[in-house]
PDB file of N, CA and C in Angstrom:
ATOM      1  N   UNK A   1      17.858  21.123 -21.202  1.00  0.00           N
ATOM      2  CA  UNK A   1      16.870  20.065 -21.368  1.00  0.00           C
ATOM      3  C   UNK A   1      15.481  20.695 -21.296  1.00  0.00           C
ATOM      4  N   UNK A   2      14.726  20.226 -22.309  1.00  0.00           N
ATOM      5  CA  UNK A   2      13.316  20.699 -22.239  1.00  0.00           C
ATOM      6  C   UNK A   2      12.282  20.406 -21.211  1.00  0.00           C
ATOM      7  N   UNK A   3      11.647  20.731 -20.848  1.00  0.00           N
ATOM      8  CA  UNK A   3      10.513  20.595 -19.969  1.00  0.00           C
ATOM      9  C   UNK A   3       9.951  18.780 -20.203  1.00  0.00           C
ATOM     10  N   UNK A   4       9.540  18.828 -21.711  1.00  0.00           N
ATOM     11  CA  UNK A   4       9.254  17.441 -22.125  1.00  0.00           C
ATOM     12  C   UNK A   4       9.991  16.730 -21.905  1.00  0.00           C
ATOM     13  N   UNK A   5      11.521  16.746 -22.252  1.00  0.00           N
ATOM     14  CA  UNK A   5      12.840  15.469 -21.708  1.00  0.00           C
ATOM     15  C   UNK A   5      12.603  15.304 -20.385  1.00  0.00           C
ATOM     16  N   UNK A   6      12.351  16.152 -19.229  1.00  0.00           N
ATOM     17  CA  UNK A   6      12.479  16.538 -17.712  1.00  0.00           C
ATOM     18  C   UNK A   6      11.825  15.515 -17.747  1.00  0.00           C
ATOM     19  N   UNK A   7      10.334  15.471 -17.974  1.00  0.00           N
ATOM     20  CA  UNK A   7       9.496  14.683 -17.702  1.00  0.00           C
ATOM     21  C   UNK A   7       9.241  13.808 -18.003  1.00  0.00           C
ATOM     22  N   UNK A   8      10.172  13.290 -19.230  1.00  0.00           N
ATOM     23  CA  UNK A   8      10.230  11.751 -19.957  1.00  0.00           C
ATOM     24  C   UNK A   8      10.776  11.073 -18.949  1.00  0.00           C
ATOM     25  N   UNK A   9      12.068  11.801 -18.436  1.00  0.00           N
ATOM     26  CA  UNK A   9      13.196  11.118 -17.757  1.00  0.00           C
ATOM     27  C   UNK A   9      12.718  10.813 -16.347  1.00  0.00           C
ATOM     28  N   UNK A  10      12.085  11.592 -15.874  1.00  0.00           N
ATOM     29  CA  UNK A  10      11.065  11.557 -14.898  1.00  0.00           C
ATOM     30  C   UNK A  10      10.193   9.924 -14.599  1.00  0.00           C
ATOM     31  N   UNK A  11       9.321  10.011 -15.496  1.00  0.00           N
ATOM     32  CA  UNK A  11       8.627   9.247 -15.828  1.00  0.00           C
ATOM     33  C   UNK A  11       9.185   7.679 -15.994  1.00  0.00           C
ATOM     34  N   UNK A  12      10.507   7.730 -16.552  1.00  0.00           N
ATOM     35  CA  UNK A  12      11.397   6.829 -16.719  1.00  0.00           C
ATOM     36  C   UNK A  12      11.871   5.993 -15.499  1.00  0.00           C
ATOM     37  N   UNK A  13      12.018   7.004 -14.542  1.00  0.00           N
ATOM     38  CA  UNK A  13      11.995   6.633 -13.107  1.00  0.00           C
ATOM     39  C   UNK A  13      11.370   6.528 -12.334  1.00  0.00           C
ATOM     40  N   UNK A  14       9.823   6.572 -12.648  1.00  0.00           N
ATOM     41  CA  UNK A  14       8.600   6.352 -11.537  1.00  0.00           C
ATOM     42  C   UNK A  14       7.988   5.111 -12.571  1.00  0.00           C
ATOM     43  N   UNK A  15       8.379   4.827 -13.513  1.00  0.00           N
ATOM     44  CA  UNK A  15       8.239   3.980 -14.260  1.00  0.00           C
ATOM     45  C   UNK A  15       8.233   2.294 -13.362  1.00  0.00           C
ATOM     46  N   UNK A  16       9.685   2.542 -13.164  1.00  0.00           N
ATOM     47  CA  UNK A  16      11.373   1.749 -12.771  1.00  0.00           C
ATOM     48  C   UNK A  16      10.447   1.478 -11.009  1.00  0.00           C
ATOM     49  N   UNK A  17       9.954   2.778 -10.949  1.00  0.00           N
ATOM     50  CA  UNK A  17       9.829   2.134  -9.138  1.00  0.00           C
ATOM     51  C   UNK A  17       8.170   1.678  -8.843  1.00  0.00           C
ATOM     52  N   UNK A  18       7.416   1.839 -10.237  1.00  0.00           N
ATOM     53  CA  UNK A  18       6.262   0.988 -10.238  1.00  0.00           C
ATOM     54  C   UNK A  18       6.150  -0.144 -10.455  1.00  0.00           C
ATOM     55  N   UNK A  19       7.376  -0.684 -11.433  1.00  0.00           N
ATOM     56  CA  UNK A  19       7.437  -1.953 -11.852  1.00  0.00           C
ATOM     57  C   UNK A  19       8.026  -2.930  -9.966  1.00  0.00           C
ATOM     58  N   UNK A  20       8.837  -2.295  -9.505  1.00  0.00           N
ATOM     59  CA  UNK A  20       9.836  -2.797  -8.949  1.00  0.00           C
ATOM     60  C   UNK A  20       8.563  -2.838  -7.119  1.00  0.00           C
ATOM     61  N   UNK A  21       7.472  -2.115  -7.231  1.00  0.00           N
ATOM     62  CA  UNK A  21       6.276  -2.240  -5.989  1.00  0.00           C
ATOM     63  C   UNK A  21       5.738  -3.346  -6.257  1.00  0.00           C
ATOM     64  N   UNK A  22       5.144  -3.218  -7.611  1.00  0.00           N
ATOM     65  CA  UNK A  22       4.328  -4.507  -8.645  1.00  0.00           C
ATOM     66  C   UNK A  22       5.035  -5.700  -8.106  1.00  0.00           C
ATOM     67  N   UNK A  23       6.598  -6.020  -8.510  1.00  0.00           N
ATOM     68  CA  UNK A  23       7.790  -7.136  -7.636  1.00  0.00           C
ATOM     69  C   UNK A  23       7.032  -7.568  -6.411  1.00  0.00           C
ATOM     70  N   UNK A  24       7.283  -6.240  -5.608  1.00  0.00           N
ATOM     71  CA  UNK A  24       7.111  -6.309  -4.559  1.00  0.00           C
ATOM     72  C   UNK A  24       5.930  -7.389  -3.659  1.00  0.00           C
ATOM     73  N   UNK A  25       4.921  -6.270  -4.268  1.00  0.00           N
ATOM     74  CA  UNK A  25       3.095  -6.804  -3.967  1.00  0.00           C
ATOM     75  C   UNK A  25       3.332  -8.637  -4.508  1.00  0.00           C
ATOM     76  N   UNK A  26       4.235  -8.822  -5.643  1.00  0.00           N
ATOM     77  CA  UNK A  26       3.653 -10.397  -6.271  1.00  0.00           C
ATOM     78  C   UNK A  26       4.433 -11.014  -5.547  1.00  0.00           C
ATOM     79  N   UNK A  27       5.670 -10.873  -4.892  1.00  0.00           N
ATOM     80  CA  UNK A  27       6.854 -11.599  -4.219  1.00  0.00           C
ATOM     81  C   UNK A  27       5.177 -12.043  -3.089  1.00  0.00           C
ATOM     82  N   UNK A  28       5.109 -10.960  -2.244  1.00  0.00           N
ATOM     83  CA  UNK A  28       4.667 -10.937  -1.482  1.00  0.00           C
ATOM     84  C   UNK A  28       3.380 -11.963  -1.425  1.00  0.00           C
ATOM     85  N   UNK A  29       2.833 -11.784  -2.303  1.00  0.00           N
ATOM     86  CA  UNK A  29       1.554 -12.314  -2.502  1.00  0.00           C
ATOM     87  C   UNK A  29       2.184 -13.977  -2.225  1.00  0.00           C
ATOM     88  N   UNK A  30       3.242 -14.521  -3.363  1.00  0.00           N
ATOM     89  CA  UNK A  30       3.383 -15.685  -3.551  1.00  0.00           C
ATOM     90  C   UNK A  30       4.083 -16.575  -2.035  1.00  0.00           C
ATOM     91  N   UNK A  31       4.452 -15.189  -0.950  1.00  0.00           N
ATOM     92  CA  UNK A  31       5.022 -16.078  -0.059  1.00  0.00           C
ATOM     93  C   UNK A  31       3.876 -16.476   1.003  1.00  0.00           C
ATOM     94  N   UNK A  32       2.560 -15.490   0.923  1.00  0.00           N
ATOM     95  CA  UNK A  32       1.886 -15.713   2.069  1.00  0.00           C
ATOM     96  C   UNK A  32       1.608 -17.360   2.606  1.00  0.00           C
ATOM     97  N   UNK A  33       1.068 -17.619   3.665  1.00  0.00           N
ATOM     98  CA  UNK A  33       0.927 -16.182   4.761  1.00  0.00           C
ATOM     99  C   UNK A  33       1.934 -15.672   5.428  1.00  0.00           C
ATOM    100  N   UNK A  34       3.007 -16.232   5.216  1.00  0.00           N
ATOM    101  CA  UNK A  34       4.065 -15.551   5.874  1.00  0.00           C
ATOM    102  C   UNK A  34       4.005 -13.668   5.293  1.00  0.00           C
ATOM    103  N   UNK A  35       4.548 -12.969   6.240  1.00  0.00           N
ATOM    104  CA  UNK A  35       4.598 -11.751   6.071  1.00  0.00           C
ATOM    105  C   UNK A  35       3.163 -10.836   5.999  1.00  0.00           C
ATOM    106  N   UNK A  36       1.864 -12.299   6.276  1.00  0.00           N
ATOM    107  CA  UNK A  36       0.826 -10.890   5.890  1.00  0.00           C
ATOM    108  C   UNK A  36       0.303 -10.122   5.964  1.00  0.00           C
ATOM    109  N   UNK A  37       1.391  -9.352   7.373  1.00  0.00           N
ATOM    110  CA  UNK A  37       1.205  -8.126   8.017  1.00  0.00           C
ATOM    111  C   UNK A  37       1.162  -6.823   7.465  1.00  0.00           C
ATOM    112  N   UNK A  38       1.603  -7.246   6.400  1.00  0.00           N
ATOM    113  CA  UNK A  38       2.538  -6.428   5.824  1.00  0.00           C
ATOM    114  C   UNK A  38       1.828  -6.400   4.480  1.00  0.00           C
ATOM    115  N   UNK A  39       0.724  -7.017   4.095  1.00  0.00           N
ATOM    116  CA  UNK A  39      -0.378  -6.473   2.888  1.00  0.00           C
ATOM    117  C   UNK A  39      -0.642  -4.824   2.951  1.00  0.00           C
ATOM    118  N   UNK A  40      -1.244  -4.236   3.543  1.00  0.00           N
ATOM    119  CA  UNK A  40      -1.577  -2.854   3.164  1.00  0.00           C
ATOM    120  C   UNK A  40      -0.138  -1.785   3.324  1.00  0.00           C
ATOM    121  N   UNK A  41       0.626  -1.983   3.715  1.00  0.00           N
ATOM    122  CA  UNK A  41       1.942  -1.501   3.592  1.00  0.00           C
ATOM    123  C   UNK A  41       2.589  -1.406   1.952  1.00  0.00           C
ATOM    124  N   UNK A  42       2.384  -2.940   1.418  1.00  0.00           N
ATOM    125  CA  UNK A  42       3.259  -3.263   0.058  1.00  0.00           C
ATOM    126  C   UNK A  42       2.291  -2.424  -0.784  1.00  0.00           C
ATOM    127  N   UNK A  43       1.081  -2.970  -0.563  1.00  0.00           N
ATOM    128  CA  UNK A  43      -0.072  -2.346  -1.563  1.00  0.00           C
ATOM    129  C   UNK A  43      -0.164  -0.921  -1.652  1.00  0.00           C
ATOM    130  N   UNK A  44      -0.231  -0.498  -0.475  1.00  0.00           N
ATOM    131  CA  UNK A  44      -0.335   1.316  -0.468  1.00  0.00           C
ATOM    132  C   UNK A  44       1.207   1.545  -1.068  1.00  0.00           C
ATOM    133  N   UNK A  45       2.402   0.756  -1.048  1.00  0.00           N
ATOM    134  CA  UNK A  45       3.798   1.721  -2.199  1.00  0.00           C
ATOM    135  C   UNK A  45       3.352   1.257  -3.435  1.00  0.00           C
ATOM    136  N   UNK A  46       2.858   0.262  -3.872  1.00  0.00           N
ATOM    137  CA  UNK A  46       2.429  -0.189  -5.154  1.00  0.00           C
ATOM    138  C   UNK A  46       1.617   1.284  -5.726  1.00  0.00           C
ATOM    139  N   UNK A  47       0.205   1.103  -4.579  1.00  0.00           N
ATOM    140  CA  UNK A  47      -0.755   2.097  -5.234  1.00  0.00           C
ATOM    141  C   UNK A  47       0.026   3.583  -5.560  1.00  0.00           C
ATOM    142  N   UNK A  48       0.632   3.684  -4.513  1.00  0.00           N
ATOM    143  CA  UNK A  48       1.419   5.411  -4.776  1.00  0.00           C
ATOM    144  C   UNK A  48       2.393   5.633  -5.752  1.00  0.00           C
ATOM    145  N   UNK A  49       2.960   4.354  -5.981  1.00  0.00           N
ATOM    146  CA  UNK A  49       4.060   4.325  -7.130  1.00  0.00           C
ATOM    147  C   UNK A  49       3.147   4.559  -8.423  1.00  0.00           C
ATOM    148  N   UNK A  50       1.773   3.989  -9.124  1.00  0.00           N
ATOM    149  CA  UNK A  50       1.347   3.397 -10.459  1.00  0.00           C
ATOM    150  C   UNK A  50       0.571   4.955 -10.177  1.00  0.00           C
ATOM    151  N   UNK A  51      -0.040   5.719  -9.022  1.00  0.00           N
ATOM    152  CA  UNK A  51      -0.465   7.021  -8.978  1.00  0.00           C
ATOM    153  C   UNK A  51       0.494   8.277  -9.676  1.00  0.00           C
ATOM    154  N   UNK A  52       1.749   7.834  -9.195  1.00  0.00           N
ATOM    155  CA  UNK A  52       2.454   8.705  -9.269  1.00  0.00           C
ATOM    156  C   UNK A  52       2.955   9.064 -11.023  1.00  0.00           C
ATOM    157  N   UNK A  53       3.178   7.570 -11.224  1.00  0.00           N
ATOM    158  CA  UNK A  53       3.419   7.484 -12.726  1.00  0.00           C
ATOM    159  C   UNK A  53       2.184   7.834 -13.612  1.00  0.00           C
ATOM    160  N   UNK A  54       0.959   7.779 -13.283  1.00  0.00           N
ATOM    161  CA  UNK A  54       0.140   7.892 -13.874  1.00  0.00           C
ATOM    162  C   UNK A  54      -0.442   9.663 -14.535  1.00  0.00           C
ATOM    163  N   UNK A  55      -0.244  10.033 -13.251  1.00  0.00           N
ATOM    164  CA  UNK A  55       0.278  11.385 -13.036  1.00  0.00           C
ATOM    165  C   UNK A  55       0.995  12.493 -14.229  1.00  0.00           C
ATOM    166  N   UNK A  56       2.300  11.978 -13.633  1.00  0.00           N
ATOM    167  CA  UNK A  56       3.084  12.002 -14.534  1.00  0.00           C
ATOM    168  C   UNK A  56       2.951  11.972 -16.087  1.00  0.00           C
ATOM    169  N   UNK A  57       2.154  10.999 -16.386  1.00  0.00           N
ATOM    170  CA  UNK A  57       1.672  10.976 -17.744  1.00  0.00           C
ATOM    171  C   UNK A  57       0.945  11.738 -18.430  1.00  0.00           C
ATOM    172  N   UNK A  58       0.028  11.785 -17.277  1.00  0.00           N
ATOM    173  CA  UNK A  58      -0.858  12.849 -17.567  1.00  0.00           C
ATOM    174  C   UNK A  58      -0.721  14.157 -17.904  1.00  0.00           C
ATOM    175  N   UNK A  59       0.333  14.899 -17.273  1.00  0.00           N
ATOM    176  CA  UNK A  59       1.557  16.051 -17.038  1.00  0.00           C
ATOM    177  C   UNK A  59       2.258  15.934 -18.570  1.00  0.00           C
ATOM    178  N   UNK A  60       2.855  14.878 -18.724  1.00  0.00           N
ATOM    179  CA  UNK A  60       3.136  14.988 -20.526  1.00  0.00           C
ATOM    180  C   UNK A  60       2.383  14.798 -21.701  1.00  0.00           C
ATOM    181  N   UNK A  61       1.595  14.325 -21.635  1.00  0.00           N
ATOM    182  CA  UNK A  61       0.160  14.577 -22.510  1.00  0.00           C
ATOM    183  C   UNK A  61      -0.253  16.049 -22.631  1.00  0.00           C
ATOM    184  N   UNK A  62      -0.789  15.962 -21.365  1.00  0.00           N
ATOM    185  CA  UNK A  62      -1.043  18.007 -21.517  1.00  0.00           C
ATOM    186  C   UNK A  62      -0.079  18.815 -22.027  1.00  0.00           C
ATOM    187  N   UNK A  63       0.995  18.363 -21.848  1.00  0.00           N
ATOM    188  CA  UNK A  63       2.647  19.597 -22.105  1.00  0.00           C
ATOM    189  C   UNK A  63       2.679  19.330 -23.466  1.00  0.00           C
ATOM    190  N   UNK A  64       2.600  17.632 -24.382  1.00  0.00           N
ATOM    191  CA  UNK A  64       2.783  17.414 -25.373  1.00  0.00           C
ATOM    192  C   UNK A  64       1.145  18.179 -26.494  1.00  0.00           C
ATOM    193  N   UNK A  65       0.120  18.380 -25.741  1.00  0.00           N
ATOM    194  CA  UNK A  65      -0.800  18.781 -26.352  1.00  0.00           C
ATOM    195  C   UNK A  65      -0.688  20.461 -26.305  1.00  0.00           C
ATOM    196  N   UNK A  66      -0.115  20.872 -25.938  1.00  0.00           N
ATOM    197  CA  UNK A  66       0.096  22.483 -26.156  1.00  0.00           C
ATOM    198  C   UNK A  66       0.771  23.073 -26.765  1.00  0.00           C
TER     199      UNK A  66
END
């Protein structure tokens, strides 16, 4: 597998666990105030998940531009 597949497939899966924080943060949002201890917890996996993927992208752009 190429470097580029690695990182499609990659991507595929930080994809999957940005969508699934995003869930998370809106579940959350829609039950308050119950749980709203627990705002900068959901938000900081949200933020690290859409970082991570973003990343990532960035990483195949450059690989795909060389």
């Amino acid at each position: 597998m190429s470097d580029v597949d690695a990182l499609k497939s990659e991507i595929k899966k930080l994809s999957a666990r940005a969508i699934a924080a995003k869930m998370n943060l809106h579940d959350l949002a829609e039950d308050l105030p119950i749980n709203w201890t627990t705002i900068m917890d959901v938000a900081r996996a949200a933020q690290d998940a859409y970082a991570a993927l973003e990343a990532a992208r960035g990483r195949l752009k450059a690989l795909e531009a060389a």
